[in-house]
C-alpha atoms as a PDB file:
ATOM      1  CA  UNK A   1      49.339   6.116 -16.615  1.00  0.00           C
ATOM      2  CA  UNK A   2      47.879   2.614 -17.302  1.00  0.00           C
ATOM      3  CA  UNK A   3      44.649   2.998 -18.527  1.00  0.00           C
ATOM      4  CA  UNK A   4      42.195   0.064 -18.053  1.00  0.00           C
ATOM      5  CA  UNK A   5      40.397  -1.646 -20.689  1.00  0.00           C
ATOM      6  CA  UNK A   6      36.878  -1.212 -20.495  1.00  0.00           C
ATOM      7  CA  UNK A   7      34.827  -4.645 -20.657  1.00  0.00           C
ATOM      8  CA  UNK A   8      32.532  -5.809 -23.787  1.00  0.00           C
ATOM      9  CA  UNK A   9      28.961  -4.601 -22.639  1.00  0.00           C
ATOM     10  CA  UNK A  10      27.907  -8.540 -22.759  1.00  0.00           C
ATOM     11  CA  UNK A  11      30.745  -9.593 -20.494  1.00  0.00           C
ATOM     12  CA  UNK A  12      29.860  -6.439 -18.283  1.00  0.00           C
ATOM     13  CA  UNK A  13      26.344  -6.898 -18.079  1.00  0.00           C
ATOM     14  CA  UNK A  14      26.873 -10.875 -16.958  1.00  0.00           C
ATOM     15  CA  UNK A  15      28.925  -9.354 -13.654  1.00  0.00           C
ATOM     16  CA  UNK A  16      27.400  -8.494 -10.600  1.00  0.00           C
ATOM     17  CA  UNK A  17      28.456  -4.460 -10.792  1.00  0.00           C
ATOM     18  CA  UNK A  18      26.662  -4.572 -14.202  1.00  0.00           C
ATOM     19  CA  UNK A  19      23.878  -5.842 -13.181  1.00  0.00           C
ATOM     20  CA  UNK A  20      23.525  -3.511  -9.871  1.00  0.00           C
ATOM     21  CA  UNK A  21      24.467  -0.435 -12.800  1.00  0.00           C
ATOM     22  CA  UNK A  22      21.439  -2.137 -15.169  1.00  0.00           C
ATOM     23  CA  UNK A  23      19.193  -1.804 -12.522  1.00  0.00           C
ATOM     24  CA  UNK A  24      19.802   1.571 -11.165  1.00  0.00           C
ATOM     25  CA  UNK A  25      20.266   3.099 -14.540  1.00  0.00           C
ATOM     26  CA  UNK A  26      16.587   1.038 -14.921  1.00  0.00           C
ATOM     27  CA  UNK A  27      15.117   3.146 -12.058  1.00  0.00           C
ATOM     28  CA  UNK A  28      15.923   6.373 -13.441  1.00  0.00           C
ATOM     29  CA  UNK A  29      14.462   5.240 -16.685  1.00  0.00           C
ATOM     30  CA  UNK A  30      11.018   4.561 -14.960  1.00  0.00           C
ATOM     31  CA  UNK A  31      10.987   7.724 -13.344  1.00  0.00           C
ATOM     32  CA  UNK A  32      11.197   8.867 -16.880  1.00  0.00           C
ATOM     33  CA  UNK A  33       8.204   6.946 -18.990  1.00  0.00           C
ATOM     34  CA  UNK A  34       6.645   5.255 -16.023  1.00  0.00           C
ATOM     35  CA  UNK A  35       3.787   3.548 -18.041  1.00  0.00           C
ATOM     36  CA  UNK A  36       4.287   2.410 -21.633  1.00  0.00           C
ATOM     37  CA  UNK A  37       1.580  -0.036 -21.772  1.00  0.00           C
ATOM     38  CA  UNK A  38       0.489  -0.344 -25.826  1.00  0.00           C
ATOM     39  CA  UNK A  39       3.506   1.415 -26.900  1.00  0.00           C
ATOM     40  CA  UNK A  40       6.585   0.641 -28.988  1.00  0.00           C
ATOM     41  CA  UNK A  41      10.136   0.632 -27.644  1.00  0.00           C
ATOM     42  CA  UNK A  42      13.067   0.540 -29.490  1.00  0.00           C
ATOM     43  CA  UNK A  43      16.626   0.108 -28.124  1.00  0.00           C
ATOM     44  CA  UNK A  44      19.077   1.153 -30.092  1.00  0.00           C
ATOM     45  CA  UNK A  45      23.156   0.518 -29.444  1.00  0.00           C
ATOM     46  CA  UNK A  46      23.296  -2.322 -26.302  1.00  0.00           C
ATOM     47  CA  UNK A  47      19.927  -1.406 -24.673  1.00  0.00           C
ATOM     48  CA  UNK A  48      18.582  -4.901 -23.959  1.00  0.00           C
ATOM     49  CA  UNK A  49      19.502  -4.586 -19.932  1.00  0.00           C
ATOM     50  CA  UNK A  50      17.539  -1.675 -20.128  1.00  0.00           C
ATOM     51  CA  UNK A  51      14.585  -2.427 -21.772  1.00  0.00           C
ATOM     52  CA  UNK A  52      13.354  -4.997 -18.729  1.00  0.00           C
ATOM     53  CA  UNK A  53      12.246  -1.360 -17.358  1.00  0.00           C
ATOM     54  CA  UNK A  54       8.987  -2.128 -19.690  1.00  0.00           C
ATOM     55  CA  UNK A  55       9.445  -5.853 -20.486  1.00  0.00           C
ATOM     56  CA  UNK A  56       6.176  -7.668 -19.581  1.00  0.00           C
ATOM     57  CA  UNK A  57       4.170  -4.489 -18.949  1.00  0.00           C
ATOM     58  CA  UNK A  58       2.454  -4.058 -22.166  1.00  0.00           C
ATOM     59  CA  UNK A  59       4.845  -2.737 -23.940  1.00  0.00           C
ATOM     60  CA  UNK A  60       6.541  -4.095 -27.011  1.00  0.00           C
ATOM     61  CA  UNK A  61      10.526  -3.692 -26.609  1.00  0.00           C
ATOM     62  CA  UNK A  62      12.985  -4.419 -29.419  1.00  0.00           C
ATOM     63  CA  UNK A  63      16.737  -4.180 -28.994  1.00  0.00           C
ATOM     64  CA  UNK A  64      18.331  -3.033 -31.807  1.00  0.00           C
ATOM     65  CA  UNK A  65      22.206  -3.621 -31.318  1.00  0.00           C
ATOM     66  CA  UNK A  66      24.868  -2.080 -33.665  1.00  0.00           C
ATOM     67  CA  UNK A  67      27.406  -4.680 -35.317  1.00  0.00           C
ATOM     68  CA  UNK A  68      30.152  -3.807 -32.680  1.00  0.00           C
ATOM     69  CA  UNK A  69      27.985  -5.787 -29.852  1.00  0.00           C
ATOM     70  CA  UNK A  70      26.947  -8.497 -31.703  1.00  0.00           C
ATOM     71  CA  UNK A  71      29.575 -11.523 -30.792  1.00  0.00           C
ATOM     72  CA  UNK A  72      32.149 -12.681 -33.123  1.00  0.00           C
ATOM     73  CA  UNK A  73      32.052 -16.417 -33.796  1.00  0.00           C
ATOM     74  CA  UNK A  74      35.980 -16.142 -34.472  1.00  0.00           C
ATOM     75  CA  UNK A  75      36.150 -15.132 -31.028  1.00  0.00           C
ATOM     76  CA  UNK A  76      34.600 -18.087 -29.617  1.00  0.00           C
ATOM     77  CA  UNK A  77      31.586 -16.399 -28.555  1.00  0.00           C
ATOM     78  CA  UNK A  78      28.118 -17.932 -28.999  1.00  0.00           C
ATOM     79  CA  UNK A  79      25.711 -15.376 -30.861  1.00  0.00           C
ATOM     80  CA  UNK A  80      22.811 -17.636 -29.946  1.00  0.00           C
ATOM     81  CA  UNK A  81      23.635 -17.130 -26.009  1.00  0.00           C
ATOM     82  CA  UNK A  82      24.080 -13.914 -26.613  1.00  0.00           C
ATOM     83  CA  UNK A  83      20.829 -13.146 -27.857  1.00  0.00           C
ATOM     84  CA  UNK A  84      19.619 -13.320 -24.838  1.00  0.00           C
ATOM     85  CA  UNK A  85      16.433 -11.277 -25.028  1.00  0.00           C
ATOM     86  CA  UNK A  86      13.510 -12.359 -27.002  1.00  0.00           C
ATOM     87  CA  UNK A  87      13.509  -9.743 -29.547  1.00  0.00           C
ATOM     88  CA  UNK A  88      17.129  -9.113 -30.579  1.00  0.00           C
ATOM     89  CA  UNK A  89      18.975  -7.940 -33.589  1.00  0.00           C
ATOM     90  CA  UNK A  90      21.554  -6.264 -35.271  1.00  0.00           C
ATOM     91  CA  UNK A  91      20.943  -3.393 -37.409  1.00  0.00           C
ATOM     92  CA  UNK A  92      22.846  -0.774 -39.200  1.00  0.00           C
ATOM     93  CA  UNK A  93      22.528   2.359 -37.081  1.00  0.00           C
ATOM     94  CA  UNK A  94      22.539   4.794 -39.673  1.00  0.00           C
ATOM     95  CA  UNK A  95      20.211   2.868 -42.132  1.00  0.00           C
ATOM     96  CA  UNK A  96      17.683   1.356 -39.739  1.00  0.00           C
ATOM     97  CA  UNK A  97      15.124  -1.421 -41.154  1.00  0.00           C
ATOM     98  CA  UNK A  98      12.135   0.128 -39.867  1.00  0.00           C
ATOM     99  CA  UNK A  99       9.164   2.090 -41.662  1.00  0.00           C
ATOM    100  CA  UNK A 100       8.989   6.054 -40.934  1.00  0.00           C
ATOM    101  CA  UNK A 101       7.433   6.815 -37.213  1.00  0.00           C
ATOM    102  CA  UNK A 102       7.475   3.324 -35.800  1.00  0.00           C
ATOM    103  CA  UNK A 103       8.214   3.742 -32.474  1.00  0.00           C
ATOM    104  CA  UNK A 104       6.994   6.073 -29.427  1.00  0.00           C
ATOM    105  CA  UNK A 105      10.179   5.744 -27.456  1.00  0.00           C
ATOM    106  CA  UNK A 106      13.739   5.146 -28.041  1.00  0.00           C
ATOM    107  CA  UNK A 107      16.458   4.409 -25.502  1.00  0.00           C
ATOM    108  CA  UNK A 108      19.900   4.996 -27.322  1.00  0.00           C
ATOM    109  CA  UNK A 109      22.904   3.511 -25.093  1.00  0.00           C
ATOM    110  CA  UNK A 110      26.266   2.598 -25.829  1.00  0.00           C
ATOM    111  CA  UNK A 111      25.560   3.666 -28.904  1.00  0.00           C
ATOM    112  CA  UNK A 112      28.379   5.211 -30.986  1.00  0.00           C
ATOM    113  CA  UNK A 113      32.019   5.755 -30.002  1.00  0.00           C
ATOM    114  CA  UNK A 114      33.019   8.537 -32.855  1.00  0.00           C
ATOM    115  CA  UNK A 115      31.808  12.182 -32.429  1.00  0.00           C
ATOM    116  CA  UNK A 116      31.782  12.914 -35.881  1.00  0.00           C
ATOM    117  CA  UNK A 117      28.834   9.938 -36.399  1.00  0.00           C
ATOM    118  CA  UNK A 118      26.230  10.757 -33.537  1.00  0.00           C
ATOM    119  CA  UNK A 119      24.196  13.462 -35.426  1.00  0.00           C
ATOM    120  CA  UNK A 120      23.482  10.725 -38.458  1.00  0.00           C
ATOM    121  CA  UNK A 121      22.674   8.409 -35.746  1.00  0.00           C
ATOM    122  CA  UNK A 122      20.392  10.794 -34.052  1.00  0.00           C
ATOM    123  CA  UNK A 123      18.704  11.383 -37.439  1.00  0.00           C
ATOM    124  CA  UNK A 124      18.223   8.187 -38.251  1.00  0.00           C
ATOM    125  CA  UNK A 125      16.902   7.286 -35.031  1.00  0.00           C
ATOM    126  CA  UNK A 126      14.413  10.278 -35.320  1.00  0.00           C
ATOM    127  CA  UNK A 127      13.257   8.913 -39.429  1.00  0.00           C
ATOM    128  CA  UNK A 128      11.977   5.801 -37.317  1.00  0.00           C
ATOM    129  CA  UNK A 129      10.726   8.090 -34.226  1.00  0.00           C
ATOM    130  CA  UNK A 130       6.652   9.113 -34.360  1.00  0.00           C
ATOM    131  CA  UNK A 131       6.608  13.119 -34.437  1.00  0.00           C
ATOM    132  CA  UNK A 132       5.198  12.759 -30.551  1.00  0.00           C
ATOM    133  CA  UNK A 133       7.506  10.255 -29.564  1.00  0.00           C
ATOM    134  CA  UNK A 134      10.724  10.922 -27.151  1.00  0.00           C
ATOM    135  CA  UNK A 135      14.285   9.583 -27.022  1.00  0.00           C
ATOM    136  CA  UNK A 136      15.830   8.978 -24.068  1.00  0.00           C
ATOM    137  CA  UNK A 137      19.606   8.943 -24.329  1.00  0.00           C
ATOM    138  CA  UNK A 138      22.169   7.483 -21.724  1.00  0.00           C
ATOM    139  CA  UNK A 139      25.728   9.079 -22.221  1.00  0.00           C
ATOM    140  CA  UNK A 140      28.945   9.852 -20.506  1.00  0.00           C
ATOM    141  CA  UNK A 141      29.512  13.257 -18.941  1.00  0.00           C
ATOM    142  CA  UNK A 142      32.461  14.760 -20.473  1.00  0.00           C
ATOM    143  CA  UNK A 143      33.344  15.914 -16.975  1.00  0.00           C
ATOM    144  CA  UNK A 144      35.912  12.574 -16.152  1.00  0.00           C
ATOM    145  CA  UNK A 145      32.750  10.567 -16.736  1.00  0.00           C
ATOM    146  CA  UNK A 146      34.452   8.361 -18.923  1.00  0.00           C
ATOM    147  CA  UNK A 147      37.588   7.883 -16.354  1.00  0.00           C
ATOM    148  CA  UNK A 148      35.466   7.183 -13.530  1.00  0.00           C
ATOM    149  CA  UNK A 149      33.444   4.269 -15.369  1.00  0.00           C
ATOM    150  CA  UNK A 150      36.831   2.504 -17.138  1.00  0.00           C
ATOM    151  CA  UNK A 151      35.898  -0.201 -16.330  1.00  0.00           C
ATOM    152  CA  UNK A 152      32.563  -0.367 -17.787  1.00  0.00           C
ATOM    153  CA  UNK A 153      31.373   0.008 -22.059  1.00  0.00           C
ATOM    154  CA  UNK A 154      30.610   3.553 -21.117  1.00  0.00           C
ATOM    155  CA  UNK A 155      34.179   4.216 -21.387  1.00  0.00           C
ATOM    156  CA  UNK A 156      34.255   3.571 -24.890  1.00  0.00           C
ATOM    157  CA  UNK A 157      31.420   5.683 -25.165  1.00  0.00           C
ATOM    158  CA  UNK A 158      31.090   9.429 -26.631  1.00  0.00           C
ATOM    159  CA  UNK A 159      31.280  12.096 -23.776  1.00  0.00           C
ATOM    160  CA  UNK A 160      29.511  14.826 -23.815  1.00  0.00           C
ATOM    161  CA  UNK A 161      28.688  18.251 -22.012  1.00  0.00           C
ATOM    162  CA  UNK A 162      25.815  19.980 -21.392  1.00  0.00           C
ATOM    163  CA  UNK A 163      26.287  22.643 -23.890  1.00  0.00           C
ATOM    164  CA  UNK A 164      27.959  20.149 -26.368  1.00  0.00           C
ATOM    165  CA  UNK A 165      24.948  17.616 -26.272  1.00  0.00           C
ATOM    166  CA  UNK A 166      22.359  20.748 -27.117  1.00  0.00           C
ATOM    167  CA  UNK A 167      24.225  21.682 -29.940  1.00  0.00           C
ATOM    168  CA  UNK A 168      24.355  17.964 -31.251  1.00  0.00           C
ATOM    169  CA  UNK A 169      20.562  17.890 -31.006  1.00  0.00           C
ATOM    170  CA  UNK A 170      19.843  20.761 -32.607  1.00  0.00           C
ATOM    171  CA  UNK A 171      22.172  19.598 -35.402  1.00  0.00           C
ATOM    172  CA  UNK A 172      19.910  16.486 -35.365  1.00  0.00           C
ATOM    173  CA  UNK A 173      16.541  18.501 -35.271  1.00  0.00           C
ATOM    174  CA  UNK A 174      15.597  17.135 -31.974  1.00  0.00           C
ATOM    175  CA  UNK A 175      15.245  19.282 -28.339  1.00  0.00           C
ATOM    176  CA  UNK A 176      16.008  18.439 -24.737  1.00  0.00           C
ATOM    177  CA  UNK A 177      13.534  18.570 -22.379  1.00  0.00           C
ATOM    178  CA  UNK A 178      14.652  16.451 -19.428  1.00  0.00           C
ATOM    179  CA  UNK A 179      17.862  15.693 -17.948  1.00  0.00           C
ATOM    180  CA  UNK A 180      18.934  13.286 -14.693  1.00  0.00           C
ATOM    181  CA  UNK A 181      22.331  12.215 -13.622  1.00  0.00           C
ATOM    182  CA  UNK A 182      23.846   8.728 -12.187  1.00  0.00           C
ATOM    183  CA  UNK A 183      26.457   7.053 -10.817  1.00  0.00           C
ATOM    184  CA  UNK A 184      28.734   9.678  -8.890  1.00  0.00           C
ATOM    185  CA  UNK A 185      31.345   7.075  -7.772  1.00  0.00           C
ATOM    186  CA  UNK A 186      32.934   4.480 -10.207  1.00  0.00           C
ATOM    187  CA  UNK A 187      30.914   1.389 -10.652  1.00  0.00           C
ATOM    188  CA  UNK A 188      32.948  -0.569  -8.107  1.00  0.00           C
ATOM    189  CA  UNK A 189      32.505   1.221  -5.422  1.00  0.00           C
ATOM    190  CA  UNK A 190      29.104   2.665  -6.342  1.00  0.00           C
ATOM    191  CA  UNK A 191      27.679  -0.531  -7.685  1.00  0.00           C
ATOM    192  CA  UNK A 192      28.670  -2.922  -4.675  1.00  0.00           C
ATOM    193  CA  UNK A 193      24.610  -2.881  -3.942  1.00  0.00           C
ATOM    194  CA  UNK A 194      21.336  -1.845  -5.216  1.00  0.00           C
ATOM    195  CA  UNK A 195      20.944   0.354  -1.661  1.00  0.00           C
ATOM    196  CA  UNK A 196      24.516   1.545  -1.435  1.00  0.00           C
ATOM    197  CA  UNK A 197      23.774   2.554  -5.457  1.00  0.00           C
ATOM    198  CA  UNK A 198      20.795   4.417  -4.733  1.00  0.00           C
ATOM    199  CA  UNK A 199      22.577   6.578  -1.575  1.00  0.00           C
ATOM    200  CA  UNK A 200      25.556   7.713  -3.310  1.00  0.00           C
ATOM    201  CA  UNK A 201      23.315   8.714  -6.267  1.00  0.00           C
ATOM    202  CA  UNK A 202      21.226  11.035  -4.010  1.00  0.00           C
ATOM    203  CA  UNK A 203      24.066  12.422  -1.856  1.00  0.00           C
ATOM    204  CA  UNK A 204      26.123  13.533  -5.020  1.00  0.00           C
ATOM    205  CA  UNK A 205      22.966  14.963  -6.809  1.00  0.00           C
ATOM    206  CA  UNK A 206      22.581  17.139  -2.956  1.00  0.00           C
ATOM    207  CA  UNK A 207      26.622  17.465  -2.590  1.00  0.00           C
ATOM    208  CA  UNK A 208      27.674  17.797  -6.335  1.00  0.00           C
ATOM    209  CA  UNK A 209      25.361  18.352  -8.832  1.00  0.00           C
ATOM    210  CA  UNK A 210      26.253  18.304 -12.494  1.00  0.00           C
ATOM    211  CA  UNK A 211      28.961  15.734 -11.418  1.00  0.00           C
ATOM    212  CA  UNK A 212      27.441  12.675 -12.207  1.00  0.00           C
ATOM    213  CA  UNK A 213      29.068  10.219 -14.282  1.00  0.00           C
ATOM    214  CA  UNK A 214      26.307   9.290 -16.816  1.00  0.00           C
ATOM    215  CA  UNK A 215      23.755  11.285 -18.247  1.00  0.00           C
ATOM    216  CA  UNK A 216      20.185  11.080 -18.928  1.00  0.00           C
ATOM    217  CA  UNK A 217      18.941  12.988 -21.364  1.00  0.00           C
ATOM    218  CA  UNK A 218      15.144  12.974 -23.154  1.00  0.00           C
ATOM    219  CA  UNK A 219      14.862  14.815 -26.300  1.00  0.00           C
ATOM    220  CA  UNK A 220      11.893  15.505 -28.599  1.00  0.00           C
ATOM    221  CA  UNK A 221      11.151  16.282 -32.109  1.00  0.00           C
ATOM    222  CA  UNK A 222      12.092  19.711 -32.891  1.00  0.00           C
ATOM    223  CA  UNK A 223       9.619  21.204 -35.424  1.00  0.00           C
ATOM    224  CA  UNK A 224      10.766  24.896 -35.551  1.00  0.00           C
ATOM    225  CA  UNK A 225      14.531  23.471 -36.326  1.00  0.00           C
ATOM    226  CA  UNK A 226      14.142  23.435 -40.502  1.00  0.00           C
ATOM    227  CA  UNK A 227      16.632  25.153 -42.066  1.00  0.00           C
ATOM    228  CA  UNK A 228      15.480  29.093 -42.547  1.00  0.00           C
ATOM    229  CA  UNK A 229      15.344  30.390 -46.212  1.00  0.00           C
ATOM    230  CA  UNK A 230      17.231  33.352 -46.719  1.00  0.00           C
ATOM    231  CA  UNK A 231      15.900  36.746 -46.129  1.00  0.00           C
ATOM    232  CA  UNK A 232      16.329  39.481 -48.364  1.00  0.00           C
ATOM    233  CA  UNK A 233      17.410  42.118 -46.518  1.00  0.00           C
ATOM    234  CA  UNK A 234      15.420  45.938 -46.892  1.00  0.00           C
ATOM    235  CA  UNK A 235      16.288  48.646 -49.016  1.00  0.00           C
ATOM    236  CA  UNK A 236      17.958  51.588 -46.700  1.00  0.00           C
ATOM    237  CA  UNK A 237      16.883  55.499 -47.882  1.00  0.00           C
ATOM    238  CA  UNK A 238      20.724  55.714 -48.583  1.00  0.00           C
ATOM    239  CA  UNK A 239      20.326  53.092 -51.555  1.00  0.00           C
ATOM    240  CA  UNK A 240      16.880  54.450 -52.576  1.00  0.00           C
ATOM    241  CA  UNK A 241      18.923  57.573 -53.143  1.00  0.00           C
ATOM    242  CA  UNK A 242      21.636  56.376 -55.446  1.00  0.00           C
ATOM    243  CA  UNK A 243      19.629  53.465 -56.950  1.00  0.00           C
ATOM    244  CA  UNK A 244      16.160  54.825 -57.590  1.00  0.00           C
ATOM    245  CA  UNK A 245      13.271  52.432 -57.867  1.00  0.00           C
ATOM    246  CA  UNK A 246      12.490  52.152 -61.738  1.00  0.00           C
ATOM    247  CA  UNK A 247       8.797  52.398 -60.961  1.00  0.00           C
ATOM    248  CA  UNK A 248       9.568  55.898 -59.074  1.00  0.00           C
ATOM    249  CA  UNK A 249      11.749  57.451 -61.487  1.00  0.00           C
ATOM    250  CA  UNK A 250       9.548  56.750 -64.135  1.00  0.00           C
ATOM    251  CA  UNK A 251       6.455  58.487 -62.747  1.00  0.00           C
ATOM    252  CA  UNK A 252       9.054  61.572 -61.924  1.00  0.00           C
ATOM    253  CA  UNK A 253       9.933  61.461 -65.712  1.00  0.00           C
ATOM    254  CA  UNK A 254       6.857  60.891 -66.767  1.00  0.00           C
ATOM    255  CA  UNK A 255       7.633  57.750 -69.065  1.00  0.00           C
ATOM    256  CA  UNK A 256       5.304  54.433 -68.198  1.00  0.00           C
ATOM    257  CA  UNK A 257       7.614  51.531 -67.073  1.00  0.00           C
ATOM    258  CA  UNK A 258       8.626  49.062 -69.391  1.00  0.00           C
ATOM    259  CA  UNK A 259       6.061  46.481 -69.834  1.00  0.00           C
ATOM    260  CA  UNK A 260       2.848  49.085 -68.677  1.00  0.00           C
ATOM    261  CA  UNK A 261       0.020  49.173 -70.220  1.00  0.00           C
ATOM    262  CA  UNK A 262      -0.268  52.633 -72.526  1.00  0.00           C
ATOM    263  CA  UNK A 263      -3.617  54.450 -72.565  1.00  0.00           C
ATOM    264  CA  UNK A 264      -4.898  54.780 -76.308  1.00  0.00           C
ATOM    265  CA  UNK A 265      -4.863  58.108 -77.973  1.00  0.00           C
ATOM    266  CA  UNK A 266      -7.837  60.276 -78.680  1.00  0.00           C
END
């Protein structure tokens, strides 16, 4: 079966279905963290159609993008046009150039594309992440998610299920709290208008829940998720038996432990 190939999230984002998918996705992400005024955003993977949820509302937004969106001059792409929004760069994902607890929220999106690299980019994001901060991550469902949005960067995206996302977050020290879905129908037919957007989005959350195509997902800190030290496990009568205590067996023999302290002689 031909399988098309998804578009660049800049050449997406430029076409009128990306921008009807920017701003629904942007709805949900309002209902979210409705007021952010004096806080610090950070958008990490391709998050900078996104971030106008909070752009000129008093909060400070930075997108962060990861070298795979950041234009290729060989290419004949302009990195300058690109750059679109005011406070853009590219970053290493997994070493990010900000100080410890930085930021109060984090929208990761489009983010990673291997499995095997999302809890070292969930950790990394969390280094930068203030211990009451939140993450808010935007991800494929593994349930034809990615088939349903070919067209779009989200196909290139990693796909997840419920279960398999709670087990990457715990691997990453970090718990869900929230979760919403979006987009039900594929992009073109779901994305032809803001209105016709927001409809299918409520009928499939009524008609098929769990079915949506992308997943929203916040996630907090997880302080009881260190790693446990190792118990030592109890002594059962049956071992007490054949391996005495040396303290016991030397008051039954009468003979101070090694190491007591002997009572003078008179």
């Amino acid at each position: 079966m031909h399988m098309a190939i998804p578009y660049p999230a800049d050449a997406f984002y430029q076409t009128h279905e990306g921008q009807i998918c920017a701003a629904l996705l942007r709805e949900r992400l309002q209902w979210f963290w409705p007021d952010l005024r004096g806080q610090r955003v950070l958008g990490l993977g391709y998050a900078a159609p996104y971030l106008g949820a909070w752009r000129g509302r008093g909060a400070l937004c930075i997108s962060a993008r990861t070298p795979d969106h950041w234009p290729d001059m060989e290419r004949g792409l302009d990195r300058t046009r690109a750059a679109s929004f005011e406070r853009d760069c590219v970053v290493d994902p997994y070493a990010l150039p900000f100080d410890e607890e930085t930021f109060d929220r984090i929208v990761l999106v489009h983010a990673c594309t291997e499995p095997d690299q999302m809890v070292p980019l969930l950790r990394s994001a969390g280094r930068v992440l203030k211990d009451d901060g939140r993450v808010l991550m935007i991800v494929p469902s593994r349930l034809a998610g990615r088939i349903r949005q070919r067209h779009t960067p989200f196909a290139r995206d990693v796909a997840f299920s419920r279960s398999g996302l709670r087990t990457v977050l715990g691997h990453a020290m970090l718990l869900a709290e929230r979760r919403d879905e979006a987009l039900f129908l594929p992009t073109r037919q779901g994305c032809a208008s803001v209105r016709r957007g927001r409809r299918s989005d409520i009928a499939g959350k009524v008609l098929s829940p769990g079915l949506g195509s992308v997943m929203l997902v916040e996630a907090v800190k997880n302080v009881f998720s260190g790693t446990l030290l190792p118990a030592r496990s109890p002594t059962t009568w049956f071992k007490k038996i054949i391996y005495p205590v040396p303290e016991a067996a030397s008051q039954k023999s009468g003979v101070p432990p090694e190491g007591a302290a002997r009572m003078p002689e008179t």
